[in-house]
Protein backbone atom coordinates (compact mmCIF):
# COMPACT_ATOMS: atom_id res chain seq x y z
CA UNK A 1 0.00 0.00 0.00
CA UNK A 2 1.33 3.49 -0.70
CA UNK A 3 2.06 5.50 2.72
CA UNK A 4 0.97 9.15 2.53
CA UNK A 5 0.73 10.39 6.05
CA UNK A 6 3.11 7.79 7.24
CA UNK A 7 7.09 8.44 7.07
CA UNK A 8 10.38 7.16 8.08
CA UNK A 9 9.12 7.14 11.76
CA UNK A 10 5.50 7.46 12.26
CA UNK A 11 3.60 11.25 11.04
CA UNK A 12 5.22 14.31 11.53
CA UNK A 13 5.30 18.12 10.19
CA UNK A 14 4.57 21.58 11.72
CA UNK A 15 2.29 21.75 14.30
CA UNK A 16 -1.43 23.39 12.84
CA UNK A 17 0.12 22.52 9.58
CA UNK A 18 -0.86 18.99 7.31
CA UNK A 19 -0.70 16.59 8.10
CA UNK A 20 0.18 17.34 12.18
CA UNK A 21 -3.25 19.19 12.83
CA UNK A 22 -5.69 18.43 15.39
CA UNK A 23 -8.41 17.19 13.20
CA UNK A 24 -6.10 14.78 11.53
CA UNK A 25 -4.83 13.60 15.18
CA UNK A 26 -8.59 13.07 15.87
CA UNK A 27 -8.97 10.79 12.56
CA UNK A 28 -5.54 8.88 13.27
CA UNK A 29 -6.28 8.23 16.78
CA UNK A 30 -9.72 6.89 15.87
CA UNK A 31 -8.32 4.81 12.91
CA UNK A 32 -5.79 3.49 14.92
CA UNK A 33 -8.11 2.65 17.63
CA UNK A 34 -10.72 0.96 14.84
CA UNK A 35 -7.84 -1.26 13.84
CA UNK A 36 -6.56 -2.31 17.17
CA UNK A 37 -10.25 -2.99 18.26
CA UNK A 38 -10.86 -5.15 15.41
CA UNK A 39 -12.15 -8.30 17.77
CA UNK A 40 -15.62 -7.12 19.43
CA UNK A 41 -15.72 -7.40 23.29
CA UNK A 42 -12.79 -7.38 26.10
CA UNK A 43 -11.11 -4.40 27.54
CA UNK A 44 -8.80 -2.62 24.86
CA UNK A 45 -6.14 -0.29 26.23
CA UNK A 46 -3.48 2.02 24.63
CA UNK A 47 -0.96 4.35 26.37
CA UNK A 48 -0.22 7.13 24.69
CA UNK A 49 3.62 9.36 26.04
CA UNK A 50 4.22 12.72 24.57
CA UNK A 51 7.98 14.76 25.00
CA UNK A 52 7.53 18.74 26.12
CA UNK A 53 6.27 20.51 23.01
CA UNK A 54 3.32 23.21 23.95
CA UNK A 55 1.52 21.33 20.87
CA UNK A 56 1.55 17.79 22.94
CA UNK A 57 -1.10 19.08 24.66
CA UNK A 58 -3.34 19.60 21.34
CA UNK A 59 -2.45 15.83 20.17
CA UNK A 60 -3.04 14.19 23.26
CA UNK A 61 -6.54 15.75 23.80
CA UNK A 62 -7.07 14.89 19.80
CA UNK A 63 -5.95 11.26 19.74
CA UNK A 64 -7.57 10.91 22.96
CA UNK A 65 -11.08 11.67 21.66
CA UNK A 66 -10.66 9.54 18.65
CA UNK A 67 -9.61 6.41 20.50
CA UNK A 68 -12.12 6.55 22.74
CA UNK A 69 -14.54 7.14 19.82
CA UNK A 70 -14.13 3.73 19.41
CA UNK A 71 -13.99 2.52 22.48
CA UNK A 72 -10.39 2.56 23.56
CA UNK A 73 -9.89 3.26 27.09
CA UNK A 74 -6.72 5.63 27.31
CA UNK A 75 -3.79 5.87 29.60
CA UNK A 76 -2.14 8.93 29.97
CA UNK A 77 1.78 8.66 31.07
CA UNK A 78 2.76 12.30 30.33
CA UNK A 79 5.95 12.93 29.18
CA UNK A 80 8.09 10.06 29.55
CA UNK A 81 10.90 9.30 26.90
CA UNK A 82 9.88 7.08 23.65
CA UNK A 83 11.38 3.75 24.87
CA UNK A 84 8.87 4.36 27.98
CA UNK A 85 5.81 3.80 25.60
CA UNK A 86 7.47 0.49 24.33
CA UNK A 87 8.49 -0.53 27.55
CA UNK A 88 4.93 -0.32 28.73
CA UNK A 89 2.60 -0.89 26.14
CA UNK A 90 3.19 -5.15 26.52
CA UNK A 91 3.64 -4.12 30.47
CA UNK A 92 0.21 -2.83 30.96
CA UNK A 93 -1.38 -5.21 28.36
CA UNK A 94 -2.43 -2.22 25.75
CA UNK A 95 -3.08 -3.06 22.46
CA UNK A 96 -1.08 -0.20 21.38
CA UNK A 97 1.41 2.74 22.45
CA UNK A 98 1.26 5.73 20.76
CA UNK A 99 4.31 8.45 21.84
CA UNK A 100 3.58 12.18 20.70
CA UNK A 101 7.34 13.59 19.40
CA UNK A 102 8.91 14.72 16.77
CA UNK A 103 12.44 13.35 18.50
CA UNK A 104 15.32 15.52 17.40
CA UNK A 105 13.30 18.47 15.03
CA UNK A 106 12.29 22.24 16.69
CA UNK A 107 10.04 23.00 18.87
CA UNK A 108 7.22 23.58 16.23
CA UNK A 109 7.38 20.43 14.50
CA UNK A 110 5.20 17.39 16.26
CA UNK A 111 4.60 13.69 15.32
CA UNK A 112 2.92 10.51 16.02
CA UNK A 113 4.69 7.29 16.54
CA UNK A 114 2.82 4.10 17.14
CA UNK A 115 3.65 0.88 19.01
CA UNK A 116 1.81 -2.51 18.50
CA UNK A 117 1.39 -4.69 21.81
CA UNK A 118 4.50 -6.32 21.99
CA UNK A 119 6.25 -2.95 22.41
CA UNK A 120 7.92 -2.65 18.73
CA UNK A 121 6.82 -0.15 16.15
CA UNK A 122 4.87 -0.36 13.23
CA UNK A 123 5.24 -2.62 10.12
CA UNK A 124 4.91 -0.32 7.09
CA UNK A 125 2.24 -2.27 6.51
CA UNK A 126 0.21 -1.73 9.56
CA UNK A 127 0.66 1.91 8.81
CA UNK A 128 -0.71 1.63 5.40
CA UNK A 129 -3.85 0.10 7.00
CA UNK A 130 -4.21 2.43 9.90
CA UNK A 131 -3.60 5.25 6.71
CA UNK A 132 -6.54 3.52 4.95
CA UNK A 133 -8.70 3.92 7.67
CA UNK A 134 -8.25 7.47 8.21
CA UNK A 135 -8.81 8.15 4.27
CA UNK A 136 -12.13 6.02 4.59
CA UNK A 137 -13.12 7.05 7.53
CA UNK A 138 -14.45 4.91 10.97
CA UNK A 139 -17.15 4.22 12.55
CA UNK A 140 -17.87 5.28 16.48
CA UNK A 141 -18.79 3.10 19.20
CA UNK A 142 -22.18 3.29 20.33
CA UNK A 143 -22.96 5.46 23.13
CA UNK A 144 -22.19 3.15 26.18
CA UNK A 145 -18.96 1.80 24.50
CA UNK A 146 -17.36 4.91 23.98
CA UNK A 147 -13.85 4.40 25.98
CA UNK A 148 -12.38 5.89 29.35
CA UNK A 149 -9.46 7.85 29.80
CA UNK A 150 -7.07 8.86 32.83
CA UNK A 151 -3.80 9.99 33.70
CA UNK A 152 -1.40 7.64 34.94
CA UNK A 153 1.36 8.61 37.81
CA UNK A 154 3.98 5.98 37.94
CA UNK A 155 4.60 5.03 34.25
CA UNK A 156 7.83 7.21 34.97
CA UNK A 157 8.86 5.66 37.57
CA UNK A 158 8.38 2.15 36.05
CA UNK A 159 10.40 2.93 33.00
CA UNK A 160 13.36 4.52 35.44
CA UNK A 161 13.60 1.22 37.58
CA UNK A 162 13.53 -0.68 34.31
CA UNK A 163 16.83 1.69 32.90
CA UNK A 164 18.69 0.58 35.88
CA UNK A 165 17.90 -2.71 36.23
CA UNK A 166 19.63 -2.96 32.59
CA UNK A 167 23.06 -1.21 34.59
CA UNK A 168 25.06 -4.51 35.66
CA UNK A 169 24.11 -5.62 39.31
CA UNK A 170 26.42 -4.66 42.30
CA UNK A 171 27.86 -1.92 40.21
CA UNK A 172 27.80 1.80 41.63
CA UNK A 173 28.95 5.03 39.83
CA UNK A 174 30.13 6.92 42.90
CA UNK A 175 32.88 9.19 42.51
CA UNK A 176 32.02 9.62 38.90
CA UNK A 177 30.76 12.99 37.71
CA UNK A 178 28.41 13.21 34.95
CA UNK A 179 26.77 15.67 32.87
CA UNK A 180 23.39 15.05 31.37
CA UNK A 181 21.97 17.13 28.01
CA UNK A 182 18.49 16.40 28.31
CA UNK A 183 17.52 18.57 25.51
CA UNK A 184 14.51 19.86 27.76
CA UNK A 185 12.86 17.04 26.23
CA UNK A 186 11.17 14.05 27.63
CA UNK A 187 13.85 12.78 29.73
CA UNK A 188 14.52 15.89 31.70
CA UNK A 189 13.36 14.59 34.83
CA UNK A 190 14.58 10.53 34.32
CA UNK A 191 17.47 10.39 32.90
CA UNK A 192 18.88 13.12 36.15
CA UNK A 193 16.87 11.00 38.35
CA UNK A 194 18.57 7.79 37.48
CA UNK A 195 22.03 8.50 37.29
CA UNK A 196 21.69 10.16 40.80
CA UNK A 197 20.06 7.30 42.13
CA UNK A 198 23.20 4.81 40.83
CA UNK A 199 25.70 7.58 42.84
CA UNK A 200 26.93 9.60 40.62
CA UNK A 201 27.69 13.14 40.64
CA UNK A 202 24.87 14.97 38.10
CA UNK A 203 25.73 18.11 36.44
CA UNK A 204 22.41 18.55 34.30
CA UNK A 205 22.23 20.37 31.30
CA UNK A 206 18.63 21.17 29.46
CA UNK A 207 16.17 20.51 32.23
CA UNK A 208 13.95 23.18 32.18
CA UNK A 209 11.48 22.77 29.01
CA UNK A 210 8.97 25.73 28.34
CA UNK A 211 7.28 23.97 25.84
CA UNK A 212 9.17 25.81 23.16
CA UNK A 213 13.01 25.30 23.70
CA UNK A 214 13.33 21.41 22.92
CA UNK A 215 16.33 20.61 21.03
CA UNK A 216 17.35 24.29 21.51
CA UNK A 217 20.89 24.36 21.33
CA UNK A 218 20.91 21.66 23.20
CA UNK A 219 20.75 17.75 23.09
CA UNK A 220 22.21 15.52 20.78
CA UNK A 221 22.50 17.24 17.61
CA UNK A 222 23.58 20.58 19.39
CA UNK A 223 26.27 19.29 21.76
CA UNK A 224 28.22 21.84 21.98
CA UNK A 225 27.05 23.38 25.42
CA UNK A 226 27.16 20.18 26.94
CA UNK A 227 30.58 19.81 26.29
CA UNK A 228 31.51 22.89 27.76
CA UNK A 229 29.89 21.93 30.47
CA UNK A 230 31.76 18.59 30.41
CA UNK A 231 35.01 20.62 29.90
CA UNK A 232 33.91 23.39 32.85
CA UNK A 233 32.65 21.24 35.13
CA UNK A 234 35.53 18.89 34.78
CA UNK A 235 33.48 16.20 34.13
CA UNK A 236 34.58 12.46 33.26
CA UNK A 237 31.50 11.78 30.92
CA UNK A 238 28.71 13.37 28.71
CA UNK A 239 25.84 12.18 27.75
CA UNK A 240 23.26 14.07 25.21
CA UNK A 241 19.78 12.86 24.63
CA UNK A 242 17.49 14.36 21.82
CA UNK A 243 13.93 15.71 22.28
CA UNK A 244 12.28 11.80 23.31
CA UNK A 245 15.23 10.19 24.47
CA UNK A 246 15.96 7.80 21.98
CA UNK A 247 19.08 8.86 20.71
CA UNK A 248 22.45 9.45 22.70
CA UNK A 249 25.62 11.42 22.01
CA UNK A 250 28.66 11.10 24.15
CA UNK A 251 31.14 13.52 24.98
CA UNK A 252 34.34 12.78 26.56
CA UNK A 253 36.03 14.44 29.58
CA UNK A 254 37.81 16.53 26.91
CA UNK A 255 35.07 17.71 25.50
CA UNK A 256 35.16 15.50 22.01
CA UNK A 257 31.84 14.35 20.32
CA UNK A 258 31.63 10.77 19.38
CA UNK A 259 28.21 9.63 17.97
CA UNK A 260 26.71 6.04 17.62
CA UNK A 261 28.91 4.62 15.20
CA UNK A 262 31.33 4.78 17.88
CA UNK A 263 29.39 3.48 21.11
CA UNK A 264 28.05 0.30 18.66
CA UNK A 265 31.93 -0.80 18.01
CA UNK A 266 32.72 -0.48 21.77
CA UNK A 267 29.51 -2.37 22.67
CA UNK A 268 30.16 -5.05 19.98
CA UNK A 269 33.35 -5.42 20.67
CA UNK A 270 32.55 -5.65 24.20
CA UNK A 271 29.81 -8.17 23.58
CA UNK A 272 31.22 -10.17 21.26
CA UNK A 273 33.94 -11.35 23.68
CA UNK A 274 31.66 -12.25 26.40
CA UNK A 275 29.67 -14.49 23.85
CA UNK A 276 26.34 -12.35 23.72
CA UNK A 277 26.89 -10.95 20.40
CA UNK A 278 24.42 -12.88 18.83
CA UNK A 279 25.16 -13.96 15.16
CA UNK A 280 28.59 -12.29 15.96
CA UNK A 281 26.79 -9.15 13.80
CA UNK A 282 25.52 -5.51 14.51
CA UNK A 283 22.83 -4.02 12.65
CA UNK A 284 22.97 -0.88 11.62
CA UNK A 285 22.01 1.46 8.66
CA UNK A 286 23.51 2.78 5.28
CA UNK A 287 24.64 5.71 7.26
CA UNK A 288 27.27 4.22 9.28
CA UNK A 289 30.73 5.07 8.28
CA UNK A 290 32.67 2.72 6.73
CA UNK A 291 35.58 2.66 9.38
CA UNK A 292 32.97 0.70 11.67
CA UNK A 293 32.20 -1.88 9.01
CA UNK A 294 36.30 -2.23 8.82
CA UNK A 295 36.58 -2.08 12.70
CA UNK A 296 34.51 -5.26 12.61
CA UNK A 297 35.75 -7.28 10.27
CA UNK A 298 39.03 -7.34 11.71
CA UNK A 299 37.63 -8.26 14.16
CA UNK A 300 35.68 -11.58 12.59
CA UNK A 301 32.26 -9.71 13.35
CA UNK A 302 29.63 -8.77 10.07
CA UNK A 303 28.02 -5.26 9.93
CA UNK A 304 24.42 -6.00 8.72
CA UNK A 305 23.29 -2.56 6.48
CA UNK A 306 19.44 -1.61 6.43
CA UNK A 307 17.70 1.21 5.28
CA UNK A 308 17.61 4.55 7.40
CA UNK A 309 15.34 4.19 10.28
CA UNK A 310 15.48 2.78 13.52
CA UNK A 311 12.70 0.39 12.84
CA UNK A 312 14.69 -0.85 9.67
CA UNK A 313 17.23 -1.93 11.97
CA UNK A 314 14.88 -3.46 14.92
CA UNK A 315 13.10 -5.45 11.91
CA UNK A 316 16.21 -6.73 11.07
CA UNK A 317 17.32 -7.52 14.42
CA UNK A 318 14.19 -9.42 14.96
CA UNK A 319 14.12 -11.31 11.80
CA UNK A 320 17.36 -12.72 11.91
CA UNK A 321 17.59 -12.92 15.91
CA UNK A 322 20.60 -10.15 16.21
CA UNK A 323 20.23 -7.92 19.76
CA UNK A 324 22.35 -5.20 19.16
CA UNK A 325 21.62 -2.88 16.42
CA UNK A 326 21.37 1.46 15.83
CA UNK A 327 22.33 4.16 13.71
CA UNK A 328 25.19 6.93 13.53
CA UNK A 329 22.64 9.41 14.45
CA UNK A 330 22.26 7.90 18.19
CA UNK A 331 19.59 5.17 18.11
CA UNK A 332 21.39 2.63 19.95
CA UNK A 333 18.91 -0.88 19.97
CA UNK A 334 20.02 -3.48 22.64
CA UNK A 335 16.70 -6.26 22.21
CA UNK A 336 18.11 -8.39 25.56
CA UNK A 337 16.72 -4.92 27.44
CA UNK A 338 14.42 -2.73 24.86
CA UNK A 339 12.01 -2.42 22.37
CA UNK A 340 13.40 0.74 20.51
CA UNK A 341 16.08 3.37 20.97
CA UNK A 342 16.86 4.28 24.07
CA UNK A 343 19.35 6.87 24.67
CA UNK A 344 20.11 6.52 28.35
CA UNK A 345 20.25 2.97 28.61
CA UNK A 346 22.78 2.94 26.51
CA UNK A 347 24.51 5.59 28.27
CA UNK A 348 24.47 3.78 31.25
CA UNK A 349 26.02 0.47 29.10
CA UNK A 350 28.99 3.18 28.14
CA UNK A 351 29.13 3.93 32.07
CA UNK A 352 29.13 0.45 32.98
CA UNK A 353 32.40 0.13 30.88
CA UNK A 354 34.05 3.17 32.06
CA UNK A 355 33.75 1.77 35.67
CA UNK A 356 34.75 -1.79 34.31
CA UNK A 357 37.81 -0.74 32.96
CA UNK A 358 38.46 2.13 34.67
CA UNK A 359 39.60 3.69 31.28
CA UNK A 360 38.73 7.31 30.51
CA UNK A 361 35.86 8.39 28.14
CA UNK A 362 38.03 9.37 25.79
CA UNK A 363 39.48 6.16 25.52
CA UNK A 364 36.17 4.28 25.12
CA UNK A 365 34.63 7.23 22.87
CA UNK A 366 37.66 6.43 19.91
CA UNK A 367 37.40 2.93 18.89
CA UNK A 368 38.30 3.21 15.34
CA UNK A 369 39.40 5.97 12.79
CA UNK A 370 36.10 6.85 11.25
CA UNK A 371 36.55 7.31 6.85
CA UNK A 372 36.11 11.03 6.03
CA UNK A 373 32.83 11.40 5.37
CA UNK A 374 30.55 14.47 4.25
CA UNK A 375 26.96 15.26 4.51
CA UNK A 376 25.19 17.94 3.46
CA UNK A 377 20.89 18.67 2.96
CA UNK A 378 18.93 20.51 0.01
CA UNK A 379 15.76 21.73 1.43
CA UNK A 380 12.91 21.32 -1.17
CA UNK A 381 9.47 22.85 -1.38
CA UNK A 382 5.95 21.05 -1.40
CA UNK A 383 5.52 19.37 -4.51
CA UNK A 384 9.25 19.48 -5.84
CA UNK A 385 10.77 16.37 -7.22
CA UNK A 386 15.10 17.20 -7.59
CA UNK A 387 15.89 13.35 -7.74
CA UNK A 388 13.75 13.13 -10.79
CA UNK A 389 15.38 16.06 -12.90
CA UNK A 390 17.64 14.55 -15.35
CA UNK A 391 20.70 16.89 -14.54
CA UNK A 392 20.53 15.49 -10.88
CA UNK A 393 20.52 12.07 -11.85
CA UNK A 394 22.97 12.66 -14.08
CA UNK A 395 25.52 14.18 -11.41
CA UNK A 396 24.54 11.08 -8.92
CA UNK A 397 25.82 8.85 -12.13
CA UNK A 398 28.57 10.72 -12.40
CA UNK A 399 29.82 10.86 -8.92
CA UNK A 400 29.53 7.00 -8.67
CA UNK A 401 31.56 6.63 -11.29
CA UNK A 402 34.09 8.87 -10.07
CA UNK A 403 33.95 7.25 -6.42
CA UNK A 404 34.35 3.61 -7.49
CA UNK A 405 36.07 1.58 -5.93
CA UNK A 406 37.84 4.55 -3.61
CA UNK A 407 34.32 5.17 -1.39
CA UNK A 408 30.56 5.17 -1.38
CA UNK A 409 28.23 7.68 -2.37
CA UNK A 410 24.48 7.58 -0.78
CA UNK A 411 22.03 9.79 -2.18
CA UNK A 412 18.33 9.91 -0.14
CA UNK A 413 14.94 11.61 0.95
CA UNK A 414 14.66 12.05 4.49
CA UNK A 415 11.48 10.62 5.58
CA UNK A 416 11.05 13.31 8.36
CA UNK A 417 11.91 16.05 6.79
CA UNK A 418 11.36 17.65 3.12
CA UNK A 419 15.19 17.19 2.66
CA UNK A 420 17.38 16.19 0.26
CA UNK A 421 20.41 13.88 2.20
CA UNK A 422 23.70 14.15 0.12
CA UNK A 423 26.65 11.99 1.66
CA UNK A 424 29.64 10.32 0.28
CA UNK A 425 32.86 8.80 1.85
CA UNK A 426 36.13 8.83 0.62
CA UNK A 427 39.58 9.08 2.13
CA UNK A 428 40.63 11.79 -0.43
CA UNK A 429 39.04 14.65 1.45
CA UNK A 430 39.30 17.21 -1.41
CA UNK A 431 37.47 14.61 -3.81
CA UNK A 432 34.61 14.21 -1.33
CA UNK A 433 33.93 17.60 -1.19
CA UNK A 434 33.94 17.99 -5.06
CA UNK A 435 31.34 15.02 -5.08
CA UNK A 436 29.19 16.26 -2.54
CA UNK A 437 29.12 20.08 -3.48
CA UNK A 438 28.37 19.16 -7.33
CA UNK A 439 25.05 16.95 -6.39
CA UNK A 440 24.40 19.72 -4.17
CA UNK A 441 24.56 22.25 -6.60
CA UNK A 442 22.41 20.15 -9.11
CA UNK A 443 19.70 19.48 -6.47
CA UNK A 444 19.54 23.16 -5.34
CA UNK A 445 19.11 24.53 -9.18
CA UNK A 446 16.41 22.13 -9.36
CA UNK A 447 14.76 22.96 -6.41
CA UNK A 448 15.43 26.85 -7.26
């Protein structure tokens, strides 16, 4: 079925804007409750999480009313982190999770990301139906079977007892100082709460959300205050979540950046020689840089390649039984312990070797020499096709010509944003630049 409302992860745009308005949040949440209440009779239950947008409070009221439209019966967690919902949807026997976020974008952007009842996301083909459904349109309950809603208090706390109980037993991380970028998202209250609670020292960095400054300068894919903070403080760690929590970034105690490429190679590594690698293989997506796929093979380990996505990976993972899986960007999947992303667990997994070793971030944080690579993004209007112009395809032919057999070249629409991904690797730096600045320029004249 072809996916209109439905992207890489779940719906998302500008909030009041198509497809993220409140009308279309009533129609998805009673579309999605239609299809999860396909058998007649029983209780049917979804948990729905939001992060700390001022539009959260617009969704959850409009997915709300459509669920219970059809008889759902709604549990309200507030905002709790992504991997939270997936956590808890199979814990409180829902029939679905639905988490209101729009993960690493601004403040005015919003989305919808759904969970079936064993705590995974989607298929692309449950979206397609749930899609269906909204374009057809549902029927309501009757009167007396229109569904209940209410706020729950502890989902919070659950999913914060289930984050440590992931952190090996006996272990402490007293003595160790720690900032935490929580991008006054959804974790600004956990992720503090937890590290404090395991002893160490908490130096906390975006936990004050307004509603409006999520991922403002802050978080995972703006790092930079956190590690001046790291650096400041004198810190021995960093650890950056995004907007929901299901990305992390790691900064070491001199204030260097590594990103997920680099935490999967120490946690393969690491798991591979304790036996609990299974299929000796990490999932991850095209994006990873090619020095991890090299890291691994010298190492007798395979680097399994999916699509860009999270759920691309977990789907994987699933299929072929692998438990360790993510992407550059931060999502960091570990199946023995989660559903989906989640950042701070796999912060904690970093911590855990930190204290194991008793080697210093930076050490941990540099596990292999990463192939120069270069991304860059072509913003395109509504309607606009630039990988279908002829000159643009012709520049992507060219480059991969030019790149063979010295580096890759991966050309892509984001499915979050109405971008045009350029990226290419190459260890000739000034070639990679030539590559990447030529599609550029080809996408951007077709786009102008």
């Amino acid at each position: 079925m072809t996916r209109k409302l439905f992207g890489t992860d779940g719906v998302r745009g500008t909030a009041n804007m198509h497809p993220m308005t409140a009308e279309m949040a009533l129609a998805i949440g009673a579309a999605a409750g239609r299809y999860f209440r396909r058998e007649a009779g029983g209780t049917h239950r979804v948990v729905i999480g939001k992060d700390t947008r001022l539009s959260g409070y617009m969704f959850e009221t409009a997915l709300t009313a459509g669920l219970t439209s059809t008889g759902m019966n709604v549990l309200l967690l507030g905002p709790v982190p992504t991997p939270a919902v997936g956590l808890l949807t199979p814990s409180m026997r829902a029939d679905v999770g639905i988490m209101i976020s729009a993960s690493h974008n601004p403040a005015h952007d919003n989305g919808i990301k759904f969970f079936g009842p064993d705590g995974f996301k989607l298929s692309d083909e449950a979206e397609a139906e749930i899609e269906a459904l909204v374009e057809k349109g549902v029927e309501p309950a009757q009167a007396g079977n229109i569904g209940r809603a209410k706020r729950i208090d502890d989902g919070r706390f659950r999913y914060q007892e289930r984050v440590k109980s992931s952190f090996p037993h006996g272990m402490r991380l007293d003595g160790m100082k720690v900032v935490i970028d929580c991008a006054n998202g959804a974790a600004y209250r956990a992720a503090p709460e937890v590290l404090w609670e395991l002893g160490a020292e908490v130096i906390p960095v975006g936990t004050h959300p307004n509603g409006l400054n999520i991922n403002d300068q802050c978080g995972s894919t703006k790092p930079q205050t956190a590690a001046e903070t790291v650096v400041a403080h004198g810190a021995d760690v960093g650890i950056c979540l995004d907007g929901d929590a299901d990305r992390v970034i790691l900064i070491d105690e001199k204030g260097t950046v590594a990103d997920g490429d680099q935490i999967m190679a120490l946690m393969a590594g690491r798991w591979a020689e304790e036996d609990r690698l299974n299929g000796g293989t990490l999932v991850a997506t095209v994006m990873s840089n090619l020095g991890l796929e090299r890291f691994l093979g010298d190492r007798g380990l395979t680097l399994a390649r999916t699509k860009v996505g999270d759920r691309y990976v977990v789907e994987t993972m699933r299929a072929k039984g692998f438990n360790l899986g993510g992407e550059q960007s931060g999502h960091i999947v570990m199946t023995d312990y989660a559903t989906t992303g989640d950042g701070l667990m796999a912060g904690l997994q970093f911590l855990a070797e930190m204290v194991r070793t008793g080697q210093p971030a930076s050490r941990l944080a540099r596990n292999f020499e990463p192939v120069p690579q270069l991304l860059k993004n072509v913003r395109f209007g509504a309607g606009q096709t630039p990988l279908e112009a002829a000159s643009v395809q012709g520049a992507i032919a060219e480059a991969e010509a030019t790149l063979s057999g010295r580096g890759r070249l991966l050309i892509r629409k984001s499915g979050t944003e109405p971008l045009i991904r350029v990226m290419a690797e190459c260890e000739d730096e000034a070639l990679l630049s030539q590559v990447v600045d030529g599609i550029v320029a080809e996408v951007q004249a077709a786009t102008a």
